[in-house]
N, C-alpha and C. Protein backbone atom coordinates (compact mmCIF):
# COMPACT_ATOMS: atom_id res chain seq x y z
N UNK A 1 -45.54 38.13 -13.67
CA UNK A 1 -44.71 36.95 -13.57
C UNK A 1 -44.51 36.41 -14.97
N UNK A 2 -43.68 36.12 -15.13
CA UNK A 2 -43.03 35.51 -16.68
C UNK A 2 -43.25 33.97 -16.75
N UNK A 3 -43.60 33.55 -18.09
CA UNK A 3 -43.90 32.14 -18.05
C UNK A 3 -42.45 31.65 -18.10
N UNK A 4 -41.66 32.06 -17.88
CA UNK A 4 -40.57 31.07 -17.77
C UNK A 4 -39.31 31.19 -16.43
N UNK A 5 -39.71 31.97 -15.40
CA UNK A 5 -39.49 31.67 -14.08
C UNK A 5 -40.10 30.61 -13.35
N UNK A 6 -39.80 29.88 -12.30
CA UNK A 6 -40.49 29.17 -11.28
C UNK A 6 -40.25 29.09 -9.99
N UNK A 7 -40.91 29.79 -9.41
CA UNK A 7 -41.06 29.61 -7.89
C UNK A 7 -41.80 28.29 -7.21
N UNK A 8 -40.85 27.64 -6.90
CA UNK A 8 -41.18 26.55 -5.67
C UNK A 8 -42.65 27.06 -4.72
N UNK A 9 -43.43 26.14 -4.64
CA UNK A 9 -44.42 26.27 -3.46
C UNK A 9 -43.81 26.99 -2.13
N UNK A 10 -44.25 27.59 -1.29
CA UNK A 10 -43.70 27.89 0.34
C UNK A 10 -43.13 26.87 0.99
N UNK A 11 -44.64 25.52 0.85
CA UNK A 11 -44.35 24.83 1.77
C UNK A 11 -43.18 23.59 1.37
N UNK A 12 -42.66 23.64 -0.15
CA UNK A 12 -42.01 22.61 0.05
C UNK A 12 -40.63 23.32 0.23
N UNK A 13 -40.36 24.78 0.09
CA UNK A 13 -38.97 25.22 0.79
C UNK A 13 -38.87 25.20 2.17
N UNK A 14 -40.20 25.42 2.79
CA UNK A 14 -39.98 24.95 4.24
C UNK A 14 -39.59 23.73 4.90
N UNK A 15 -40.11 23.03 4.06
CA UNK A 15 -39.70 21.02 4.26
C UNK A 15 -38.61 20.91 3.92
N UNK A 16 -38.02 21.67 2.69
CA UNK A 16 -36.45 21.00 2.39
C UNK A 16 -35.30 21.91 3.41
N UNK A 17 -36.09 22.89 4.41
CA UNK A 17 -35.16 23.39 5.54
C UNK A 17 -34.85 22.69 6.62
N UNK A 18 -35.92 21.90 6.86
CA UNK A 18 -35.58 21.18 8.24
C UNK A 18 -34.62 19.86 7.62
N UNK A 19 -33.63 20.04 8.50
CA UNK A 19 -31.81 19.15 8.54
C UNK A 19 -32.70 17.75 8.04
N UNK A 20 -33.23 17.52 9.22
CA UNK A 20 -33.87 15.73 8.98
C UNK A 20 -33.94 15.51 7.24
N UNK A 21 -34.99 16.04 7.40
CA UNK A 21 -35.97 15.85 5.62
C UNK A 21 -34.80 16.07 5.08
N UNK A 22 -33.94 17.20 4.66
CA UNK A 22 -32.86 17.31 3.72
C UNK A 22 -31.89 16.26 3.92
N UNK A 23 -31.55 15.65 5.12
CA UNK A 23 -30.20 14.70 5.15
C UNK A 23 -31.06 13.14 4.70
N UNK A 24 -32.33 13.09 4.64
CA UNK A 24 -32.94 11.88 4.28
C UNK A 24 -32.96 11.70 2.58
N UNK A 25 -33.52 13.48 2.50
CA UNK A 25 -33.59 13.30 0.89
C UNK A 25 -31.93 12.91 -0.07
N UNK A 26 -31.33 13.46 0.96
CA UNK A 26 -29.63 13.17 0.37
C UNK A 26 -29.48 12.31 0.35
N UNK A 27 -29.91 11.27 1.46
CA UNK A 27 -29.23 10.05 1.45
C UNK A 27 -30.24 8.96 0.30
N UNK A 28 -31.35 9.72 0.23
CA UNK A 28 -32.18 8.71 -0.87
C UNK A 28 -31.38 8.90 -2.01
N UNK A 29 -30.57 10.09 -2.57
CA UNK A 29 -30.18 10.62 -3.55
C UNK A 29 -29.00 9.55 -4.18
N UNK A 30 -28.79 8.27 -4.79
CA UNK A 30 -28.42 7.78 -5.62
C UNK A 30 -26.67 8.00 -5.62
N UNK A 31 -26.50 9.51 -6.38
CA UNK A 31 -24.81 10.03 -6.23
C UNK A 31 -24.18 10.26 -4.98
N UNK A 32 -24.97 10.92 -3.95
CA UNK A 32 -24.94 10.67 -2.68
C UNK A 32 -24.52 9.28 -1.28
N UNK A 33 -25.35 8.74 -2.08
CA UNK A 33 -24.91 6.74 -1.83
C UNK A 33 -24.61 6.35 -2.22
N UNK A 34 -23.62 6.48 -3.15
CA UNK A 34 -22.24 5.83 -3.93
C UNK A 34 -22.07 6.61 -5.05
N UNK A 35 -22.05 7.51 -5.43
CA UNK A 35 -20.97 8.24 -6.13
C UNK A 35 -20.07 8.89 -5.59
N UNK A 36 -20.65 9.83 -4.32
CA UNK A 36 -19.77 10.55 -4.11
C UNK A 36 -18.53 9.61 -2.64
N UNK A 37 -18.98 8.47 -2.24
CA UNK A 37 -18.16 7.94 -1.33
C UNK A 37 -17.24 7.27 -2.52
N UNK A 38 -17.92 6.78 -3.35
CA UNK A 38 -16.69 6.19 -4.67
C UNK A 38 -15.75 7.61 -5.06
N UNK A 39 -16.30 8.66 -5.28
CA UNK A 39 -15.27 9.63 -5.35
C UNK A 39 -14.60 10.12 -4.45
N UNK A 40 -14.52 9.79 -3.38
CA UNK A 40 -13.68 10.23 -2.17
C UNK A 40 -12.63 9.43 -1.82
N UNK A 41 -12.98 8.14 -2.42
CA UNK A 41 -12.11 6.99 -2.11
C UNK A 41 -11.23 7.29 -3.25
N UNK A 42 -11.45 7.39 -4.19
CA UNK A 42 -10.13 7.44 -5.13
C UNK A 42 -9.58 8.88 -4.79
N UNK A 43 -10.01 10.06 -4.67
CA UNK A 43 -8.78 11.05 -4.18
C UNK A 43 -8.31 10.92 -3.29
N UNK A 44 -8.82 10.03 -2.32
CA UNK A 44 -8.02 9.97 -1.42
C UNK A 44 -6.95 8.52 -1.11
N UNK A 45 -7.44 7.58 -2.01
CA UNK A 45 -6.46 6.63 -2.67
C UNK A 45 -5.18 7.63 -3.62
N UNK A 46 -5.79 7.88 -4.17
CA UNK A 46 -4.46 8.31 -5.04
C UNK A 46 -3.54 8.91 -3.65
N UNK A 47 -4.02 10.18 -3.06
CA UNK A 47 -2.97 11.02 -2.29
C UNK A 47 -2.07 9.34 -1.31
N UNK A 48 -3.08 9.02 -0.64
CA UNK A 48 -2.41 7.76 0.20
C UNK A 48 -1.52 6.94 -0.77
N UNK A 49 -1.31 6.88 -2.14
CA UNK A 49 -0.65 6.02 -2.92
C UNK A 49 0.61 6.78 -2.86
N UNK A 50 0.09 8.25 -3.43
CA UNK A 50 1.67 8.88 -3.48
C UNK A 50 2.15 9.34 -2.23
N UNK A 51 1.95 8.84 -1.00
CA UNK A 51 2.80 8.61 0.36
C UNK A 51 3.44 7.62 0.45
N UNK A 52 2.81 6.61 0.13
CA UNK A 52 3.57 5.34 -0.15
C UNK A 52 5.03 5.02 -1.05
N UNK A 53 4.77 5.57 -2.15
CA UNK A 53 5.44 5.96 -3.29
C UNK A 53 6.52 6.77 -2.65
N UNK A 54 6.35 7.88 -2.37
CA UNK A 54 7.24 8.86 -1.52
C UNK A 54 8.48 8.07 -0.65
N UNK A 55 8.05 7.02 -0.11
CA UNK A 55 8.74 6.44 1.24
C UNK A 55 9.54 5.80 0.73
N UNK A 56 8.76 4.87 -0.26
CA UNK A 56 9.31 3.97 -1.29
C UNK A 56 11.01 4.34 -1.66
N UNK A 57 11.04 5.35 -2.76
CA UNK A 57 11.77 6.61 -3.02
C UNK A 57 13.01 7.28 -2.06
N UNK A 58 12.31 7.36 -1.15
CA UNK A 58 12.70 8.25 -0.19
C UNK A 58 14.36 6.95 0.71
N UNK A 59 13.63 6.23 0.94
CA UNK A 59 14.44 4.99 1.52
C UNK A 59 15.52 4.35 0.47
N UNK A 60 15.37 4.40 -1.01
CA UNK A 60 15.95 3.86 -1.92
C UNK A 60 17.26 4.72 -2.22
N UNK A 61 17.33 5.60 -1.57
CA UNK A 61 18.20 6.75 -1.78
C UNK A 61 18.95 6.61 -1.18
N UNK A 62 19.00 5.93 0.44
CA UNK A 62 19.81 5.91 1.48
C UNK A 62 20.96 5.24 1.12
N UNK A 63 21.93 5.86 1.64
CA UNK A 63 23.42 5.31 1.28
C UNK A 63 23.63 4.10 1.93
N UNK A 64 25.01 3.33 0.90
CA UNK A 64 24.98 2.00 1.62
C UNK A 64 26.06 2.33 2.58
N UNK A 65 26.33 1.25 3.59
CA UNK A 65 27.47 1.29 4.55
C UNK A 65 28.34 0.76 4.06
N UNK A 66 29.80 1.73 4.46
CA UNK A 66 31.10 1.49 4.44
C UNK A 66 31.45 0.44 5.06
N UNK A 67 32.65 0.02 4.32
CA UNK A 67 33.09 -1.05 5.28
C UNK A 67 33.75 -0.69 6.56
N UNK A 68 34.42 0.33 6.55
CA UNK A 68 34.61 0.98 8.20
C UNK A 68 33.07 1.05 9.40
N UNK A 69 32.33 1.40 8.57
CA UNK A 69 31.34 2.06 9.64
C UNK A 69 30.52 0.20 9.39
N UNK A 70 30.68 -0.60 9.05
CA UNK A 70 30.06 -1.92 9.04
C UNK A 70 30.75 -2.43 10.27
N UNK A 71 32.37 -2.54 10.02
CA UNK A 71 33.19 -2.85 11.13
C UNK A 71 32.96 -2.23 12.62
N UNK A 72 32.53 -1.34 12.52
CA UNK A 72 31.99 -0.42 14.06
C UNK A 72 30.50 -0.70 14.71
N UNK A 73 29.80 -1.46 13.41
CA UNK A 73 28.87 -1.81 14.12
C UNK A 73 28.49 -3.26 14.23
N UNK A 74 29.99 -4.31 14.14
CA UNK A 74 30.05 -4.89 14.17
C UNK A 74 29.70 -6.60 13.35
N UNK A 75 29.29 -6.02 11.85
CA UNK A 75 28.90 -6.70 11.21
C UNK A 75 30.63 -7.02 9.78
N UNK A 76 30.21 -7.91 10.20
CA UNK A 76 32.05 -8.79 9.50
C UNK A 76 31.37 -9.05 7.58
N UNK A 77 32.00 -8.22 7.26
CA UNK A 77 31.76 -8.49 5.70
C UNK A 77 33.51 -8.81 4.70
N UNK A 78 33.02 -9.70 3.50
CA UNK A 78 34.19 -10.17 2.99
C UNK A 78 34.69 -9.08 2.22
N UNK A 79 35.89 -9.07 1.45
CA UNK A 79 36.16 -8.22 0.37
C UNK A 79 35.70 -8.67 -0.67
N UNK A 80 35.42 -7.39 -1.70
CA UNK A 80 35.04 -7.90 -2.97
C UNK A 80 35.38 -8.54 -3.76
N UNK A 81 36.93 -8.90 -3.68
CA UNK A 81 37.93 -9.73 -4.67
C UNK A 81 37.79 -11.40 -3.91
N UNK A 82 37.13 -11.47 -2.69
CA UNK A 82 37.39 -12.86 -2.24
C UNK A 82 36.19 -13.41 -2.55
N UNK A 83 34.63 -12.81 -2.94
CA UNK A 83 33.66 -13.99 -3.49
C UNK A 83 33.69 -13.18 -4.60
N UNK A 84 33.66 -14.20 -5.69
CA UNK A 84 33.38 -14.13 -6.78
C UNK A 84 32.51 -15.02 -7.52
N UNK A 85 31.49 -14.45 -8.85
CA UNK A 85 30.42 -15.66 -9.34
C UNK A 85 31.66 -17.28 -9.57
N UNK A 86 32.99 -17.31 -10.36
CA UNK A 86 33.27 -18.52 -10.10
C UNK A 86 33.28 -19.65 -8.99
N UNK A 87 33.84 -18.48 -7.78
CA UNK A 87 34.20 -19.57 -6.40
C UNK A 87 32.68 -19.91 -5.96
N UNK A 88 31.78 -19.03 -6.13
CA UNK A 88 30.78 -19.46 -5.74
C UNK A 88 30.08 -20.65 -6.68
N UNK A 89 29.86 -20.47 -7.97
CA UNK A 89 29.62 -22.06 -9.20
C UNK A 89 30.76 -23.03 -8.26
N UNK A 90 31.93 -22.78 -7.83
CA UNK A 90 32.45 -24.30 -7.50
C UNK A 90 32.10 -24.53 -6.47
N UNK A 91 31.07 -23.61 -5.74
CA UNK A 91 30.65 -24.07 -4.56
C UNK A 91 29.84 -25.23 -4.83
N UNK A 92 28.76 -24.89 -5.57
CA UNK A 92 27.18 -24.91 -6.05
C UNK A 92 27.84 -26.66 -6.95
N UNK A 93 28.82 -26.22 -7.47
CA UNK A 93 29.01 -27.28 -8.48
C UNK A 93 29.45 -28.51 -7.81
N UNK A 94 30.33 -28.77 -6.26
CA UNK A 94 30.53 -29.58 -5.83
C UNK A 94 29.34 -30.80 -4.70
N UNK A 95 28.34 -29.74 -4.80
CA UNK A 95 27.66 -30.63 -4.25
C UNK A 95 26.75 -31.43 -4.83
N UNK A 96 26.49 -32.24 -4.26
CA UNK A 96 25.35 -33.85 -4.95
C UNK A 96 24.39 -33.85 -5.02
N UNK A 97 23.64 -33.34 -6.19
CA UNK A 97 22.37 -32.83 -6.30
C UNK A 97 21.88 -34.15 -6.32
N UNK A 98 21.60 -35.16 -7.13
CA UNK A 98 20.99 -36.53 -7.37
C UNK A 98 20.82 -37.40 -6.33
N UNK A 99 21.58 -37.61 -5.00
CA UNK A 99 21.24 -38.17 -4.08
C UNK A 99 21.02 -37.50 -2.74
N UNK A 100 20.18 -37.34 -2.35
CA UNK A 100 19.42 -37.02 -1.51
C UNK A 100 18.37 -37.25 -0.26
N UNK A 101 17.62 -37.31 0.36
CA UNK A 101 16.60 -37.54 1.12
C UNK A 101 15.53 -36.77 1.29
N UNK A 102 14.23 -36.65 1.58
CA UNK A 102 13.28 -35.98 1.84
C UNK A 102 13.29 -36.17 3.15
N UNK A 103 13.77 -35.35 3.93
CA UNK A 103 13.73 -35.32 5.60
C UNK A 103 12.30 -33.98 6.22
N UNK A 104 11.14 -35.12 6.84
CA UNK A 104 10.16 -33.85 7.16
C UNK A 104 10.70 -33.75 8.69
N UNK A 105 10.71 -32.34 8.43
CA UNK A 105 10.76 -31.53 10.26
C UNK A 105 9.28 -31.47 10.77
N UNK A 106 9.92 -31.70 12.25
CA UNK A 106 8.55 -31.79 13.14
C UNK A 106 7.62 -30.66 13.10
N UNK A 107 6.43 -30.97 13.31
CA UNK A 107 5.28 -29.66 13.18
C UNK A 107 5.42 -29.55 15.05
N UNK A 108 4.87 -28.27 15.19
CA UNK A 108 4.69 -27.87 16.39
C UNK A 108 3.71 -29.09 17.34
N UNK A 109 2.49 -29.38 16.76
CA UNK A 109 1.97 -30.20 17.17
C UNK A 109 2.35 -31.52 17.65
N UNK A 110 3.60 -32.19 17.12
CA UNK A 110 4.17 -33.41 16.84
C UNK A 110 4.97 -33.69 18.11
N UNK A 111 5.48 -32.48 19.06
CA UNK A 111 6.51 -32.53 19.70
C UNK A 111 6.28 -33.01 21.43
């Protein structure tokens, strides 16, 4: 036998066979109880991120509706030449900002 091999005792390879003792010693094991659940969570954060991301993406692509196919499904939109940022400032601009009221609406409770 060479001084620089080492053979384990019998009996402690027999102890680290039985499931129990080995799933106890794992769980005493430090990386085991939070390293490796901290490393599972981020690969599997990341993949769950880039699903998210994906959808994100995926939806942003979708074409907008025509004004024909708006009209068919019944939603009434203006033309582009009839609002414009001016007509809308003379909207904004005709009303009376300085006089006012603080009117509170009823809470559910109140009624």
């Amino acid at each position: 036998m060479s001084a620089y091999s080492f053979t384990p005792p019998v009996n402690q390879l027999i102890s680290l066979l039985c499931y129990d003792e080995l799933l106890h010693h794992l769980l005493k094991n430090r990386f085991f109880k939070y390293g490796l659940p901290f490393v599972v969570l981020m690969v599997a954060g990341s993949f769950g991120l880039r699903e998210f991301a994906h959808l994100r993406y995926q939806f942003r692509k979708s074409q907008l509706l025509t004004p024909g196919e708006a009209e068919k499904l019944g939603i009434k939109m203006k033309r582009s030449n009839q609002v414009t940022l001016e007509s809308e400032y003379e909207k904004i601009r005709e009303i009376d900002l300085d006089n006012w009221t603080n009117i509170r609406g009823p809470r559910p409770w109140e009624s």
